[in-house]
Protein backbone atom coordinates (compact mmCIF):
# COMPACT_ATOMS: atom_id res chain seq x y z
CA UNK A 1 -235.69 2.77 -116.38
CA UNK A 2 -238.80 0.26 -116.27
CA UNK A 3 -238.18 -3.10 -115.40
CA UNK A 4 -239.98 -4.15 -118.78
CA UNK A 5 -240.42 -2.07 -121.44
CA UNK A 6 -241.67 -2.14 -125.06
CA UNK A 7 -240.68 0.66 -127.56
CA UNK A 8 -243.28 1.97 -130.52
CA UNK A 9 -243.50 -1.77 -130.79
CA UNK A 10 -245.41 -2.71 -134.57
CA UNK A 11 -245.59 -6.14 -135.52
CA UNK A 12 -248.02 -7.72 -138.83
CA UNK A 13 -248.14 -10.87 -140.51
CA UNK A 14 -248.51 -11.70 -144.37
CA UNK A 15 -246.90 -10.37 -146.94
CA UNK A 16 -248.15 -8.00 -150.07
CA UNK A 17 -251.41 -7.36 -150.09
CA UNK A 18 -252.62 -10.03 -147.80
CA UNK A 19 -250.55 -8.11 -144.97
CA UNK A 20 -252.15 -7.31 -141.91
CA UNK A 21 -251.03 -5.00 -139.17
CA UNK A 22 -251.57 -6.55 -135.61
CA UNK A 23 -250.13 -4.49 -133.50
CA UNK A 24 -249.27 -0.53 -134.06
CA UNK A 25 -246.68 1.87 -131.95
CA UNK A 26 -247.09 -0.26 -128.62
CA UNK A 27 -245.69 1.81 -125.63
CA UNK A 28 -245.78 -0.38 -122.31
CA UNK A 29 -243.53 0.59 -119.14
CA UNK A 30 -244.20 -1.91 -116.34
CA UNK A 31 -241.83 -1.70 -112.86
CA UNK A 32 -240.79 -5.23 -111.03
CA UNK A 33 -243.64 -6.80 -108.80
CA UNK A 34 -246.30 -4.92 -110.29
CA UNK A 35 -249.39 -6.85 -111.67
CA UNK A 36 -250.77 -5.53 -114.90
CA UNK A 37 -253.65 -6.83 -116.98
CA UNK A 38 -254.31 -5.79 -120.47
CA UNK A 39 -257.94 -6.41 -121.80
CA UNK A 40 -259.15 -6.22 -125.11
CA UNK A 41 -262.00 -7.67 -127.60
CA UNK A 42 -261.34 -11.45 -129.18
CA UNK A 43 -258.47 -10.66 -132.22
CA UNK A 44 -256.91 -7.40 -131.03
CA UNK A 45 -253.50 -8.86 -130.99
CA UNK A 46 -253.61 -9.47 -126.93
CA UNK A 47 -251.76 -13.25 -127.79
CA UNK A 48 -249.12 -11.31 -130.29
CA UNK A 49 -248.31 -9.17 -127.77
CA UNK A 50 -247.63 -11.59 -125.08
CA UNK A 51 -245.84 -13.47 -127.70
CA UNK A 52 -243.80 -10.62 -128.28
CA UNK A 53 -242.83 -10.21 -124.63
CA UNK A 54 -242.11 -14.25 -124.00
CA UNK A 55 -239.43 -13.78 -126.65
CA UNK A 56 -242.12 -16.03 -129.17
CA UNK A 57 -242.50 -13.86 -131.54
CA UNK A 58 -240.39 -10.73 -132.85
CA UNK A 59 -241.41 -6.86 -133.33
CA UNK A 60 -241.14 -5.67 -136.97
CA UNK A 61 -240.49 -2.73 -135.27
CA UNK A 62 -239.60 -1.02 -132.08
CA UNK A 63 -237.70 -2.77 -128.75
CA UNK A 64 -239.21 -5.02 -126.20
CA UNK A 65 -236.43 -4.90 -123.59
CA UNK A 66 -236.28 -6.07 -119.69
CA UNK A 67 -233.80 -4.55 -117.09
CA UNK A 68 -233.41 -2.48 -120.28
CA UNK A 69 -231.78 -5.05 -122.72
CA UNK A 70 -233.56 -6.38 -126.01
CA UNK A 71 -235.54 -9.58 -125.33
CA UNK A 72 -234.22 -11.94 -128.34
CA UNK A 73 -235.86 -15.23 -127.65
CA UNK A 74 -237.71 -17.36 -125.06
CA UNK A 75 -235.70 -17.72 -121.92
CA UNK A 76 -236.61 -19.22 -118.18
CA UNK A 77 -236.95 -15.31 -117.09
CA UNK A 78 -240.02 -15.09 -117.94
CA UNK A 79 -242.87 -18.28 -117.82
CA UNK A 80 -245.63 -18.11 -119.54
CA UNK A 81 -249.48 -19.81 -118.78
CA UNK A 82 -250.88 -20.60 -122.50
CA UNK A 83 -254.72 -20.53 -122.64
CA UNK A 84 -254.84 -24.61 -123.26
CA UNK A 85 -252.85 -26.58 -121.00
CA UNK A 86 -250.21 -27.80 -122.65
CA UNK A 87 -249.34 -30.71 -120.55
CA UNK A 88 -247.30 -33.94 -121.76
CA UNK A 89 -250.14 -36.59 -121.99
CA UNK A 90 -247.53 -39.38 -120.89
CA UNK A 91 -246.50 -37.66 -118.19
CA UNK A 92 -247.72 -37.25 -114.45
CA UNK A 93 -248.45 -34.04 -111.88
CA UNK A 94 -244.87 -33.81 -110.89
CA UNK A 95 -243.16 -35.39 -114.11
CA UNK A 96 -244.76 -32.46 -115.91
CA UNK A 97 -243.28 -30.30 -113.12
CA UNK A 98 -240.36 -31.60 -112.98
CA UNK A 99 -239.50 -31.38 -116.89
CA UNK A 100 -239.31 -27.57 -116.36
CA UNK A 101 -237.35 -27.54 -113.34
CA UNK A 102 -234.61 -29.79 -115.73
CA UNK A 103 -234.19 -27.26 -118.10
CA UNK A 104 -232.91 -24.60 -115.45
CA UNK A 105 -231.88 -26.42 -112.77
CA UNK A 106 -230.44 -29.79 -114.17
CA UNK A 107 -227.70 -30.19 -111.86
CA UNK A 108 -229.77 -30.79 -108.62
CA UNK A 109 -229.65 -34.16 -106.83
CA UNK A 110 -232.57 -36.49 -106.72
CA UNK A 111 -233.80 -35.51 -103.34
CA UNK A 112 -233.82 -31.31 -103.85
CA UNK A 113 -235.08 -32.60 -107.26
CA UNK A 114 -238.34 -34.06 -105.52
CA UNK A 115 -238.18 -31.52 -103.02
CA UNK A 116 -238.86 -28.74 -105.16
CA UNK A 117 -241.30 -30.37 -107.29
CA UNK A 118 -243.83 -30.91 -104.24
CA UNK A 119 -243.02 -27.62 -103.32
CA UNK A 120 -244.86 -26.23 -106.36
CA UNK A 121 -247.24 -28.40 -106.85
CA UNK A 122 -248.67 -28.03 -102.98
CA UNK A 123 -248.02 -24.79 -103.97
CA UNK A 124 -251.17 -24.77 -106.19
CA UNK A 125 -252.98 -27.36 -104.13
CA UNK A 126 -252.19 -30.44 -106.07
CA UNK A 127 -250.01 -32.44 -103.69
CA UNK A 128 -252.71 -35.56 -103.74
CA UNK A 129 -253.07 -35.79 -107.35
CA UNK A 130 -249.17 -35.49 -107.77
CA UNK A 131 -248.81 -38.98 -109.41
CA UNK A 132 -252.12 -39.01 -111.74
CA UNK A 133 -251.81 -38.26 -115.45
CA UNK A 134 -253.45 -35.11 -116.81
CA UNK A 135 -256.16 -37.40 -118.56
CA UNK A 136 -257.28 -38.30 -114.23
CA UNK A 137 -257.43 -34.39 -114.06
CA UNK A 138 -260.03 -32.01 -114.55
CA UNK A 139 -259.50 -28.94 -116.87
CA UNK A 140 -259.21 -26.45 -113.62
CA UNK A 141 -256.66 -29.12 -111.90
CA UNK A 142 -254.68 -29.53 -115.22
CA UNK A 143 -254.25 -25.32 -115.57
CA UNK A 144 -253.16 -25.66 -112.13
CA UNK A 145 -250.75 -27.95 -113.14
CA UNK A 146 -249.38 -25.20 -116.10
CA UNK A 147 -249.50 -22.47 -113.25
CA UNK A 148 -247.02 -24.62 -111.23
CA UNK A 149 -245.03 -25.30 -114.45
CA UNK A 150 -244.31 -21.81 -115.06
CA UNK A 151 -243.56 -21.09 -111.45
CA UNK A 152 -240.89 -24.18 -111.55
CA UNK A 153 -238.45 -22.22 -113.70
CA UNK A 154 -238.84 -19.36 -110.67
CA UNK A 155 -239.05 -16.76 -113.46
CA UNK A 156 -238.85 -12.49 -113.17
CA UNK A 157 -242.04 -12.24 -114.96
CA UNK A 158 -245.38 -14.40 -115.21
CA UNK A 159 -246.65 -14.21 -118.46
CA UNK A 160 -250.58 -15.33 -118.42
CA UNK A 161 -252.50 -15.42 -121.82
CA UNK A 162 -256.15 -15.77 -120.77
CA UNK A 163 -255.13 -18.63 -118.53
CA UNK A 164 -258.63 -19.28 -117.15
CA UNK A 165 -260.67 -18.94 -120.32
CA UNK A 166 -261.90 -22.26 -120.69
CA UNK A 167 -262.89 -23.24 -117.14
CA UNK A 168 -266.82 -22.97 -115.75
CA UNK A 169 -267.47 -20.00 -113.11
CA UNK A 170 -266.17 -21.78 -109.86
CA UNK A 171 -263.18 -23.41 -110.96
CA UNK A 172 -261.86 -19.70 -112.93
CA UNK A 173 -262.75 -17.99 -109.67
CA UNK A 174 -260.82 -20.23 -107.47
CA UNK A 175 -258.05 -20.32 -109.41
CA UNK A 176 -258.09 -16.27 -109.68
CA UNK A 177 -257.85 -16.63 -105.83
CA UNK A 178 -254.62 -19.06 -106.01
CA UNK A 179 -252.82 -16.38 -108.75
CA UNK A 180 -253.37 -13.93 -106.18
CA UNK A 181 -252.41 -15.52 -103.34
CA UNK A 182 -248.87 -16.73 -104.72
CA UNK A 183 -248.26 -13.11 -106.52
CA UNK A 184 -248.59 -11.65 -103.15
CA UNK A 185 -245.96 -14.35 -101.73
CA UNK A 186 -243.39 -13.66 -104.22
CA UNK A 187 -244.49 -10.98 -105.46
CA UNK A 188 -243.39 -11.49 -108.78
CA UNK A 189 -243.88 -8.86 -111.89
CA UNK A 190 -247.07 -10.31 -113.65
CA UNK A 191 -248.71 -9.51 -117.19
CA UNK A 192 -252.42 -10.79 -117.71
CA UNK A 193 -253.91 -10.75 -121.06
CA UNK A 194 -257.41 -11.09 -120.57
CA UNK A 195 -261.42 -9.80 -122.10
CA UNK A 196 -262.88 -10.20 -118.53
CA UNK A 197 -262.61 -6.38 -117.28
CA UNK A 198 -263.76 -7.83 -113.78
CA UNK A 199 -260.83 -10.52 -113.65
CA UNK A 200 -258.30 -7.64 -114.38
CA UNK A 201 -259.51 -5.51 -111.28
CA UNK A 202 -259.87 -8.93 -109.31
CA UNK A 203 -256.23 -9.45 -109.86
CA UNK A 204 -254.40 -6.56 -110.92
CA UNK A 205 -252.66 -3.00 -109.79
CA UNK A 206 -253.01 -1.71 -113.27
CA UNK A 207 -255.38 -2.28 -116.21
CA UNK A 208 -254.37 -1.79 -119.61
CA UNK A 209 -257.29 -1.53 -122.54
CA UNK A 210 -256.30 -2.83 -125.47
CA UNK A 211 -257.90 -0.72 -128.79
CA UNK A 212 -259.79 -3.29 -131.71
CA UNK A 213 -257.39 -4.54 -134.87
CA UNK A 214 -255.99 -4.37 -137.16
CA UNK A 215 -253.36 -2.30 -135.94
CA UNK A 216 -254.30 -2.54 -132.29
CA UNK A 217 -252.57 -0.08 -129.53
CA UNK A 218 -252.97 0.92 -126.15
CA UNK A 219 -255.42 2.92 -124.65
CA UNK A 220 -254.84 4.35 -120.71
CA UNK A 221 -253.64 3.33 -117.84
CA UNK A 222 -256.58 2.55 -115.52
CA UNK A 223 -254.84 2.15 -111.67
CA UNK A 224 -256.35 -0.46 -109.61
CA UNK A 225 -256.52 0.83 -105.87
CA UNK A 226 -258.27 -1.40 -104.07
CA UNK A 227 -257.39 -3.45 -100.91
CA UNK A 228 -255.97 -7.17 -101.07
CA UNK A 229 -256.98 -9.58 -100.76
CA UNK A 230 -259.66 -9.01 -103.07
CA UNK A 231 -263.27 -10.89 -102.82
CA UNK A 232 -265.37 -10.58 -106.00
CA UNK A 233 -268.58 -10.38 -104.27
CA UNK A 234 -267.51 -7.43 -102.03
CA UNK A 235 -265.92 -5.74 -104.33
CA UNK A 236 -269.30 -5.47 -106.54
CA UNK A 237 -270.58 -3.02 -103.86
CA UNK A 238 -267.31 -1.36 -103.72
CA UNK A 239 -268.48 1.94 -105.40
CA UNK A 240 -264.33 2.86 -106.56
CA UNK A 241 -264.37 -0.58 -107.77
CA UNK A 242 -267.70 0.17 -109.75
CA UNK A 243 -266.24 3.74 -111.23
CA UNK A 244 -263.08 2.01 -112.66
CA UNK A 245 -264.90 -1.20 -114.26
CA UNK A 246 -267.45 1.97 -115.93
CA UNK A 247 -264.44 3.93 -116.61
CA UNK A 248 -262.60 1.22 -118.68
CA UNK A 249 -265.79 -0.36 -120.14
CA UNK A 250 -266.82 2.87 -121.49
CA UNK A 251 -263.72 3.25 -123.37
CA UNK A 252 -264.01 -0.01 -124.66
CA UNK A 253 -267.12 0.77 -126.28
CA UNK A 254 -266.09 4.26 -126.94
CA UNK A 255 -263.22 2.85 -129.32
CA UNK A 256 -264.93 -0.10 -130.61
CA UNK A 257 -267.73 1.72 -131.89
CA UNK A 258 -265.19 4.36 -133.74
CA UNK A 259 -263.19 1.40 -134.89
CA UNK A 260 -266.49 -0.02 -136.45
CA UNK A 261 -267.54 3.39 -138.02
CA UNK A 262 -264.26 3.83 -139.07
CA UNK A 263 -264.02 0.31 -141.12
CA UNK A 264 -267.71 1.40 -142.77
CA UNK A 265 -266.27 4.44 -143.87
CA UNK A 266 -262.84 2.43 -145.61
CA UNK A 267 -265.25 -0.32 -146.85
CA UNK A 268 -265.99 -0.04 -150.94
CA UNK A 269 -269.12 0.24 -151.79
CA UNK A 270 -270.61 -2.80 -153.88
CA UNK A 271 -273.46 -3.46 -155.61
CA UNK A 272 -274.79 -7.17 -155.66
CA UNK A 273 -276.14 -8.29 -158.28
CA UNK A 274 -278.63 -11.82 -157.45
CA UNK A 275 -278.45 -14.21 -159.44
CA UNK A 276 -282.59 -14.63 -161.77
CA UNK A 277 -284.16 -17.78 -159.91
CA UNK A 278 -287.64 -19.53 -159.96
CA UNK A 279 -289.55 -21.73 -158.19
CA UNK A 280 -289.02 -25.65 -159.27
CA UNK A 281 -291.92 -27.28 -160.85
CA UNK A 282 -292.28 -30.40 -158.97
CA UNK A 283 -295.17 -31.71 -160.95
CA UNK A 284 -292.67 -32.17 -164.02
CA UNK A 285 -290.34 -34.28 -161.52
């Protein structure tokens, strides 16, 4: 029995004719403390599916189930890192922090209260700016912030949906280095939806390509064996890290370029008729 599972999951939106499939017969099996990433092109259904296993969203059809019962809603099992930030303007560092920690721990006194709040926030390196408002904070500081949110609620499973999207080179790579570092502390189970093949073997023991929508599904398992802690810049003259990142690019291409031939051969043939124009005669102006 997997320690999270999804079932010939399908899920579409729309009704009629304007539905769409997203998502077609997903089969995922992930076991507890492993750290899979699932890459895909922009609009494969990579957010649906995390949706799907945060409890967001719900499957048309199929089972997403954990410790091997259906997953019915959102619950403080599982956190989940949204690609903006999703901070409370009015609030600070550990206010922000601290509103999560309420909604599963509300009972605690004042002091374990603060306690535990500084604990996560040193936890991602934040302990100085624990009193500044995420409008003092820059974009890689205020994702930390969401990172110790998530980790707050001490959930089973950290969700990530292309946490580290927005940020400039340094600030994503650092950041990559914090996930790591605090997956191999508790090593939690994780699940990274991401379209940076290199982030997924930075971070992960598994990668996961996801095939182009509509009607997305996945491809094979691509096993990550490579030594932590990880450093990008050795790993680029790693030559097993090399044959993996060919391996899964080349079936990214491989099924994006039958997905594209594929939609030519669906598409209806039109003719276009243009509509009879003439130059103006600016003379008569």
């Amino acid at each position: 029995m997997a320690f999270l599972e999804l079932r010939q999951v399908s899920k579409a939106y729309g009704v009629g004719d304007l539905r769409t499939p997203v998502l077609s017969h997903i089969d995922l099996s992930i076991e507890e403390g492993e750290f899979v990433a699932i890459v895909g092109f922009s609009g494969s259904g990579k957010t649906t599916l995390i949706n799907l296993i945060a409890g967001l969203a719900k499957a048309d059809e199929g089972q997403v189930l954990m410790h091997d019962k259906p997953i019915t809603g959102a619950g403080p099992d599982r956190g989940l890192i949204f690609q903006s930030y999703s901070l409370l303007p009015w609030l600070s560092v550990g206010e922000n922090v601290g509103l999560a920690l309420d909604s599963v721990q509300p009972n605690l006194s004042k002091a374990e209260r603060k306690a535990l709040v500084e604990r996560y926030v040193a936890m991602v390196n934040l302990a100085p700016a624990i009193d500044k408002k995420p409008s003092e904070l820059s974009g890689g500081m205020r994702q930390r912030v969401s990172v110790a949110r998530a980790l707050a609620i001490n959930p089973e499973v950290l969700l990530m949906d292309e946490p580290f999207g927005a940020l400039d080179a340094l600030t994503r790579g650092t950041l990559q280095t914090e996930v790591e570092r605090i997956w191999r502390r508790d090593q939690k189970t994780c699940v990274l939806i991401t379209n940076d093949v290199d982030e997924g073997m930075l971070l992960a023991d598994r990668i996961i390509p996801m095939t182009p929508g509509p009607g997305a599904t996945l491809g094979p398992s691509f096993p990550v064996h490579l030594e932590r802690p990880r450093d990008r810049t050795a790993l680029n003259r790693d030559p097993e890290f090399r044959r993996i990142r060919n391996s899964v690019l080349s079936y990214l291409t491989d099924v994006r370029e039958k997905s594209r031939a594929k939609a030519a051969r669906l598409a209806p043939e039109r003719e276009l008729t243009l509509p009879a124009l003439s130059p103006r005669d600016l003379t008569a102006v």
